[in-house]
PDB file of N, CA and C in Angstrom:
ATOM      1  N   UNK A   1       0.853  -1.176   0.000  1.00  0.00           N
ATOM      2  CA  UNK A   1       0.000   0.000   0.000  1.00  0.00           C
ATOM      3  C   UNK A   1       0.897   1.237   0.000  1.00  0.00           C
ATOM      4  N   UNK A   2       0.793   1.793  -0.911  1.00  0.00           N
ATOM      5  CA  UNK A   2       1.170   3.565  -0.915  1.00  0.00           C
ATOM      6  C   UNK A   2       1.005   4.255   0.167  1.00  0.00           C
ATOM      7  N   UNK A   3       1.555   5.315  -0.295  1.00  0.00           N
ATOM      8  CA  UNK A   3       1.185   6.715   0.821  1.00  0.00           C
ATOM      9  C   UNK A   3       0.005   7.377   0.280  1.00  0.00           C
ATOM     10  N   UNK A   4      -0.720   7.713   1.353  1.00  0.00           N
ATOM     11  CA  UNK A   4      -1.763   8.328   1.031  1.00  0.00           C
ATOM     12  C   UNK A   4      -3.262   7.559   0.538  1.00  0.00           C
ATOM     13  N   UNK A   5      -2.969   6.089   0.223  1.00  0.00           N
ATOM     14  CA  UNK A   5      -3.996   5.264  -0.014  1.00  0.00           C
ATOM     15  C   UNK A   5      -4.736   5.279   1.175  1.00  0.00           C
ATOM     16  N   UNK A   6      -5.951   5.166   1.399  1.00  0.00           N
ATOM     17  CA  UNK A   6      -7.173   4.489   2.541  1.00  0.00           C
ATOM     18  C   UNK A   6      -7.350   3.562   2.187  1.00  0.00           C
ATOM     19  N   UNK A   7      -8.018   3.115   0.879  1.00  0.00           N
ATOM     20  CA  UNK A   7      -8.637   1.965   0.267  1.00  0.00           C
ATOM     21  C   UNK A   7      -8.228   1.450  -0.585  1.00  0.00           C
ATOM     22  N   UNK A   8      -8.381   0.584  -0.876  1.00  0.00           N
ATOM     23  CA  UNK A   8      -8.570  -0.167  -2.459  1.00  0.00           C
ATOM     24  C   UNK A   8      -8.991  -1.537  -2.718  1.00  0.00           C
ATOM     25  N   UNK A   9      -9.800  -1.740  -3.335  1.00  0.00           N
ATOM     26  CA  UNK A   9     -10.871  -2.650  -3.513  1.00  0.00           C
ATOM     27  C   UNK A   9      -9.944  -4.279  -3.927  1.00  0.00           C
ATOM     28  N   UNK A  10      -8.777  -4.111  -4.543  1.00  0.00           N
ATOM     29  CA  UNK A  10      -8.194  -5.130  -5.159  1.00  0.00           C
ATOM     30  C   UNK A  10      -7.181  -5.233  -3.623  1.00  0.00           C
ATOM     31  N   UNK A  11      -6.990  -4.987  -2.669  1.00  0.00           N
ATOM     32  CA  UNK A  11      -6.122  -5.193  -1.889  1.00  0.00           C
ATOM     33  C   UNK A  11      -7.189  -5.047  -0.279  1.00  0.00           C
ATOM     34  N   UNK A  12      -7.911  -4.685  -0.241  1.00  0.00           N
ATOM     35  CA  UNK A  12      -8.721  -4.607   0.915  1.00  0.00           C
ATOM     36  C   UNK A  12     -10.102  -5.741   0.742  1.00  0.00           C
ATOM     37  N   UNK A  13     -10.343  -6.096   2.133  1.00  0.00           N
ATOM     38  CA  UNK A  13     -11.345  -6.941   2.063  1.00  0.00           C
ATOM     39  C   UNK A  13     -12.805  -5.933   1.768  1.00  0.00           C
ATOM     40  N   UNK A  14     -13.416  -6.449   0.539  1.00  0.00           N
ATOM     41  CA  UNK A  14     -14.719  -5.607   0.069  1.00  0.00           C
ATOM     42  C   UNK A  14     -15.756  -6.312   0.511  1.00  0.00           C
ATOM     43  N   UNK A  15     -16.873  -5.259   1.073  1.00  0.00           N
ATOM     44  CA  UNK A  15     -18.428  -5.998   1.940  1.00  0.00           C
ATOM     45  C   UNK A  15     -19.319  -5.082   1.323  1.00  0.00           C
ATOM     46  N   UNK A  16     -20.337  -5.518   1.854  1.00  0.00           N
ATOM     47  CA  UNK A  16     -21.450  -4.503   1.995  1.00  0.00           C
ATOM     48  C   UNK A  16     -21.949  -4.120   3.437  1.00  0.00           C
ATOM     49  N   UNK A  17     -22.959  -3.024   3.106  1.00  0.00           N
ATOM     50  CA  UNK A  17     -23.606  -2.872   4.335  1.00  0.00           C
ATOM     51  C   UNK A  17     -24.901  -1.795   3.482  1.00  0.00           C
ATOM     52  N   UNK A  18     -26.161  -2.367   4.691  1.00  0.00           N
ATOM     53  CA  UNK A  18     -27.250  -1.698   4.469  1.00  0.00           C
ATOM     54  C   UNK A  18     -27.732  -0.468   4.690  1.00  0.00           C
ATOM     55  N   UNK A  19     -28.355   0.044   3.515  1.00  0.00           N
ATOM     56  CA  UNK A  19     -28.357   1.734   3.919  1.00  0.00           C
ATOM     57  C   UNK A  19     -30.350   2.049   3.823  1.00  0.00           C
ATOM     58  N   UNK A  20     -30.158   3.218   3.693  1.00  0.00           N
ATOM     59  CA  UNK A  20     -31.705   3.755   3.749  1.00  0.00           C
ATOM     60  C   UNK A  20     -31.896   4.653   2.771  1.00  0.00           C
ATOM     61  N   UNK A  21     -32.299   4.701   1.277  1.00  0.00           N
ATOM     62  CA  UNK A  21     -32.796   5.433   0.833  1.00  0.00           C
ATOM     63  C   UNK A  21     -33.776   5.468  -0.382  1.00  0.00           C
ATOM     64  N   UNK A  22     -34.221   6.373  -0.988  1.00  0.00           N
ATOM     65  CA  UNK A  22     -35.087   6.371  -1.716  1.00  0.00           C
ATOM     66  C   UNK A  22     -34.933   6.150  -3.467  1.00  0.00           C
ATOM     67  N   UNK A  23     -33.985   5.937  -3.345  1.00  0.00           N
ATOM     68  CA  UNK A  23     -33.161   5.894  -4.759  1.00  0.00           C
ATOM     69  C   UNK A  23     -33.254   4.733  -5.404  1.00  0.00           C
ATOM     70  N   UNK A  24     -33.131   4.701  -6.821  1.00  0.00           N
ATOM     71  CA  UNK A  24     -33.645   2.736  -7.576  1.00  0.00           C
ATOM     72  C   UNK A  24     -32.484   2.972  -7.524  1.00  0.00           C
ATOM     73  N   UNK A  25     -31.979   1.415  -8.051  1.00  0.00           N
ATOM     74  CA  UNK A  25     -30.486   1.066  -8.261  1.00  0.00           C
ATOM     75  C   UNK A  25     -30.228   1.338  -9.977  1.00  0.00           C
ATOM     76  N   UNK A  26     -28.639   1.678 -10.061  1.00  0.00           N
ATOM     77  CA  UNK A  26     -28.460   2.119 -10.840  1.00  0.00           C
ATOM     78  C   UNK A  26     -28.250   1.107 -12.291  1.00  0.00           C
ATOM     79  N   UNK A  27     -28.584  -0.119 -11.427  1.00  0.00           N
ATOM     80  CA  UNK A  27     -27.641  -1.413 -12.428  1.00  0.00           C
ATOM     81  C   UNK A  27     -28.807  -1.513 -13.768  1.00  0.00           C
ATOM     82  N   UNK A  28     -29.721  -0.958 -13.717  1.00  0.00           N
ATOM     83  CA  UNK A  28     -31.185  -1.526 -14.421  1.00  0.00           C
ATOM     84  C   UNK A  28     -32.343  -2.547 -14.159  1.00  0.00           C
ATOM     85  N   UNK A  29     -31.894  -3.031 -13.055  1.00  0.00           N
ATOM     86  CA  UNK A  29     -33.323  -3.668 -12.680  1.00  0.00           C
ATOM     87  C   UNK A  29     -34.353  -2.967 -11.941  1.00  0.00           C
ATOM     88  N   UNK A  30     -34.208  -1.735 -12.025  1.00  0.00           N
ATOM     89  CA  UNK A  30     -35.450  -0.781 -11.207  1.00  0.00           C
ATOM     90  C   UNK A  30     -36.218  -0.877 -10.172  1.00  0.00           C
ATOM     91  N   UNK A  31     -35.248  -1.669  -9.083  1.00  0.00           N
ATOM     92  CA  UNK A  31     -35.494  -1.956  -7.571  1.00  0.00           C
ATOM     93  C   UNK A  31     -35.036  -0.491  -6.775  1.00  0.00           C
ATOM     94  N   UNK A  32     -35.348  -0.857  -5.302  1.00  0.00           N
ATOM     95  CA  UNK A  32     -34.783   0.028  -4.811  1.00  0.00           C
ATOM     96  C   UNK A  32     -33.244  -0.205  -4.010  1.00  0.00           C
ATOM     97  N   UNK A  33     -32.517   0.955  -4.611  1.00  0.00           N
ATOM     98  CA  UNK A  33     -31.049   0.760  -3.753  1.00  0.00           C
ATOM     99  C   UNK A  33     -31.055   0.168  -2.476  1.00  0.00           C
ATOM    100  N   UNK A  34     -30.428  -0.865  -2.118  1.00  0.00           N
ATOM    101  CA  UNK A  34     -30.672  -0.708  -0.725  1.00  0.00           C
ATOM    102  C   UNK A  34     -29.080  -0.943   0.130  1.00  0.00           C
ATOM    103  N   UNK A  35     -28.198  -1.339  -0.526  1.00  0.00           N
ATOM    104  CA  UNK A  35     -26.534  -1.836  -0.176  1.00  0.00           C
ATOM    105  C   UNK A  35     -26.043  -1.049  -0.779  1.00  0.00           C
ATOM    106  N   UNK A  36     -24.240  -0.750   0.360  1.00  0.00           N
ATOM    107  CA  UNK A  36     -23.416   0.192  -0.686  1.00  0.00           C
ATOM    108  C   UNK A  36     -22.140  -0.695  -0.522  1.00  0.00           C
ATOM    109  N   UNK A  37     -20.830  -0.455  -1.264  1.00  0.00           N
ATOM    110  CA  UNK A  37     -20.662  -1.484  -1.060  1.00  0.00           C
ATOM    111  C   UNK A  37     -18.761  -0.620   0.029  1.00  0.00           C
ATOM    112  N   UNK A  38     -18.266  -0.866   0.305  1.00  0.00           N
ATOM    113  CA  UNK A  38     -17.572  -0.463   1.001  1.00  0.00           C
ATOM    114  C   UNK A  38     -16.133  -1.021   1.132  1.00  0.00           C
ATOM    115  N   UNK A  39     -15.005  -0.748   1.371  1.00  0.00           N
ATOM    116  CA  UNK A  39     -13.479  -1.014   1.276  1.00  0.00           C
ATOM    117  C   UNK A  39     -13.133  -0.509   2.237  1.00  0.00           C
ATOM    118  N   UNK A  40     -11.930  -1.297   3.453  1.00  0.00           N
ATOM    119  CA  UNK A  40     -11.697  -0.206   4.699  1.00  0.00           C
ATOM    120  C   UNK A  40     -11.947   0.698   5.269  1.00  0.00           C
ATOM    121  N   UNK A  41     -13.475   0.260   5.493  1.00  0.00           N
ATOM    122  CA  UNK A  41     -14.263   0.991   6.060  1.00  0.00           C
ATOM    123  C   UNK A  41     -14.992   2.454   5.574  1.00  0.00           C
ATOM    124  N   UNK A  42     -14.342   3.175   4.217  1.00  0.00           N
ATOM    125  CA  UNK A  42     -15.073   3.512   3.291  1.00  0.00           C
ATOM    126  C   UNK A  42     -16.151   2.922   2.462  1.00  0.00           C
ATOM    127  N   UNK A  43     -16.642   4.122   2.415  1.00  0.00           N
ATOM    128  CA  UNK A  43     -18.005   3.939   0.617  1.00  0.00           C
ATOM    129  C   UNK A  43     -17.161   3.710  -0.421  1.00  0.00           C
ATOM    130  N   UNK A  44     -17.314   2.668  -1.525  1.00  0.00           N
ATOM    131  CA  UNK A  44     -16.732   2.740  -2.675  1.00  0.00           C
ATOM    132  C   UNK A  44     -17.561   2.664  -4.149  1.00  0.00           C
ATOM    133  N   UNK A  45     -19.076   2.429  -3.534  1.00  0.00           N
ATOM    134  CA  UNK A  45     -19.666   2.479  -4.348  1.00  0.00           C
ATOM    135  C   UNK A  45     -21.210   3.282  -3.903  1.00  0.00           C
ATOM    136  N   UNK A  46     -21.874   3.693  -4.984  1.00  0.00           N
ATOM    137  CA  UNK A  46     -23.268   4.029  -4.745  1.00  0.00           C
ATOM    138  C   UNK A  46     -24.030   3.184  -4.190  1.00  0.00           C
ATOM    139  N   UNK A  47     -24.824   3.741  -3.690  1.00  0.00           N
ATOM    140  CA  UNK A  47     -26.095   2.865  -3.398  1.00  0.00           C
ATOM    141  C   UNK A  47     -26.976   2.069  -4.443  1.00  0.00           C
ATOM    142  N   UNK A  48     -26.802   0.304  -4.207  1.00  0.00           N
ATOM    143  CA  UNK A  48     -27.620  -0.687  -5.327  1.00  0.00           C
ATOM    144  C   UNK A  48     -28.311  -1.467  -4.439  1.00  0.00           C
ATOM    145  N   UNK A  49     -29.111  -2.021  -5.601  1.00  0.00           N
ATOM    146  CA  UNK A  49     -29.614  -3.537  -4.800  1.00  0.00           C
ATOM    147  C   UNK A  49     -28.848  -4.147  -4.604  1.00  0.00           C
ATOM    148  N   UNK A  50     -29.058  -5.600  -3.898  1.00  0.00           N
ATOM    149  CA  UNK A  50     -28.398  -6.268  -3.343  1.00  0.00           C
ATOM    150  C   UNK A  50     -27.394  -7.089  -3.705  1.00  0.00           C
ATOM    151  N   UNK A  51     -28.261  -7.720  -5.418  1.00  0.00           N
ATOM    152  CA  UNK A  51     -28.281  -8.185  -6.197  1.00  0.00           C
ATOM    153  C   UNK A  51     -26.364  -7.746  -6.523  1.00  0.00           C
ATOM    154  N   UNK A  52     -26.534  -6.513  -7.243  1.00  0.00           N
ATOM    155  CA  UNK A  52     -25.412  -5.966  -7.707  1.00  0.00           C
ATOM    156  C   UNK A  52     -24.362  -5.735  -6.342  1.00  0.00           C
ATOM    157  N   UNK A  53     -24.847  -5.653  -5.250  1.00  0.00           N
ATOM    158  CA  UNK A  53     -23.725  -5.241  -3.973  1.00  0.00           C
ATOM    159  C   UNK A  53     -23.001  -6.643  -4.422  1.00  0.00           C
ATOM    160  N   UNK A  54     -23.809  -7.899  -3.936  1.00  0.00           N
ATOM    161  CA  UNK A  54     -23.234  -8.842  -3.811  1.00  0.00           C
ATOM    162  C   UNK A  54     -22.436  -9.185  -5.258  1.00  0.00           C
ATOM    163  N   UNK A  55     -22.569  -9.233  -6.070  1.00  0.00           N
ATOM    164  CA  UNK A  55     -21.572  -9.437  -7.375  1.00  0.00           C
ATOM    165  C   UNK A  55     -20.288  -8.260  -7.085  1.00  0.00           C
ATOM    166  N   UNK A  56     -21.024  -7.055  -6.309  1.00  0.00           N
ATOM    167  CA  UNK A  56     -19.947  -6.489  -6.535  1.00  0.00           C
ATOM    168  C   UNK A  56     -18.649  -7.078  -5.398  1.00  0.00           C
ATOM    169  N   UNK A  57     -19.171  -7.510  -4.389  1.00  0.00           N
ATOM    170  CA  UNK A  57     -18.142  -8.127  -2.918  1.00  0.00           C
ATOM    171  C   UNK A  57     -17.267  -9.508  -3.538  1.00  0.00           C
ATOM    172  N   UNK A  58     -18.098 -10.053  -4.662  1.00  0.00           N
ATOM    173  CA  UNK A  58     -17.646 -11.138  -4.890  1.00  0.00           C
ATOM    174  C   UNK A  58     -16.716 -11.164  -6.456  1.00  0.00           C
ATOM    175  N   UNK A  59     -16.690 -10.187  -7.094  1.00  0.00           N
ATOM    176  CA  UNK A  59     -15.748 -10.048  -7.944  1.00  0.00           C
ATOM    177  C   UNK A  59     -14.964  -8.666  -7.837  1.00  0.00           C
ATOM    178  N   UNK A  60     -15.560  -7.646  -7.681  1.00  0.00           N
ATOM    179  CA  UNK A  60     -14.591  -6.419  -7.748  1.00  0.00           C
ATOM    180  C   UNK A  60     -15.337  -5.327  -8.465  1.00  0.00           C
ATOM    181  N   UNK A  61     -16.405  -6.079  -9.768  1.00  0.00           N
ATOM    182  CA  UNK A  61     -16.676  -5.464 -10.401  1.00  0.00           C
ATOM    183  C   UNK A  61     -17.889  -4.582 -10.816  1.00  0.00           C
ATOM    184  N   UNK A  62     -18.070  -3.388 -11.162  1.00  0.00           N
ATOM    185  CA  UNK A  62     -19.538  -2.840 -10.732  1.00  0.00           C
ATOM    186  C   UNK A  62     -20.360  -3.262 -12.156  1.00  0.00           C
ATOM    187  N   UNK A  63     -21.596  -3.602 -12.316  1.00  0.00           N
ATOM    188  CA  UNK A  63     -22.255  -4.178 -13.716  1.00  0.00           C
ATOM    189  C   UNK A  63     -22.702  -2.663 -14.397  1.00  0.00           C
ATOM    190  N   UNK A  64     -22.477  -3.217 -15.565  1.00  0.00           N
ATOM    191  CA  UNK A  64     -22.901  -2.082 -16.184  1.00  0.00           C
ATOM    192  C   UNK A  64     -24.837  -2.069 -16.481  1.00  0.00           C
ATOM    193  N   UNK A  65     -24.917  -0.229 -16.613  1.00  0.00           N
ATOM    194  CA  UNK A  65     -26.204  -0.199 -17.382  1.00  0.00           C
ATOM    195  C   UNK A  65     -26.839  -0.998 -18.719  1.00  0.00           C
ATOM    196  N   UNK A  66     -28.385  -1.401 -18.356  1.00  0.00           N
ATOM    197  CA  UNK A  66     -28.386  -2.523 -19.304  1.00  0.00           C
ATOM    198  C   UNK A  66     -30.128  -2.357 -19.419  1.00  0.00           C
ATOM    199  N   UNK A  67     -30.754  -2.568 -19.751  1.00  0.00           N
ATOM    200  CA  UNK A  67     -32.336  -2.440 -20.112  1.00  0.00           C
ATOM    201  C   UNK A  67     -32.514  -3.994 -19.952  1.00  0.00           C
ATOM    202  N   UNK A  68     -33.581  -4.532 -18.899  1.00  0.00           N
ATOM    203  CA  UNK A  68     -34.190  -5.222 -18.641  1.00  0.00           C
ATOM    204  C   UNK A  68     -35.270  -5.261 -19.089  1.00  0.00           C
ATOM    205  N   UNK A  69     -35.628  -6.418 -20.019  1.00  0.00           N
ATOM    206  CA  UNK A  69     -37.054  -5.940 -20.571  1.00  0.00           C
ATOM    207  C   UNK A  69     -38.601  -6.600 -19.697  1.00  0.00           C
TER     208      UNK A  69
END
């Protein structure tokens, strides 16, 4: 780890945790946000469903926008 790093997702253990708000998730399934996903104890991502938190804890990677039909 560098100077000046806090986080980083490829070297820190990545989780989630549950939040509160009114916002859909951004991934395209038009639920409501409800996980963000977090790195040493920082936010590293927006607020999603769960769906996408958890893909995101378990690979690294955030899904892209996509139209669900």
């Amino acid at each position: 780890m560098s100077w000046g790093q806090w986080a980083n997702i490829a070297v820190h253990q990545r989780y989630m945790q549950p939040v509160k708000t009114r916002r859909r998730c951004w991934c395209g399934c038009k639920t409501r946000a409800t996980h963000t996903g977090f790195a040493n104890g920082l936010a590293m991502t927006a607020p999603m469903c769960e769906l996408a938190a958890r893909r995101w804890v378990k690979t690294g990677d955030v899904p892209t926008k996509r139209r669900v039909g």
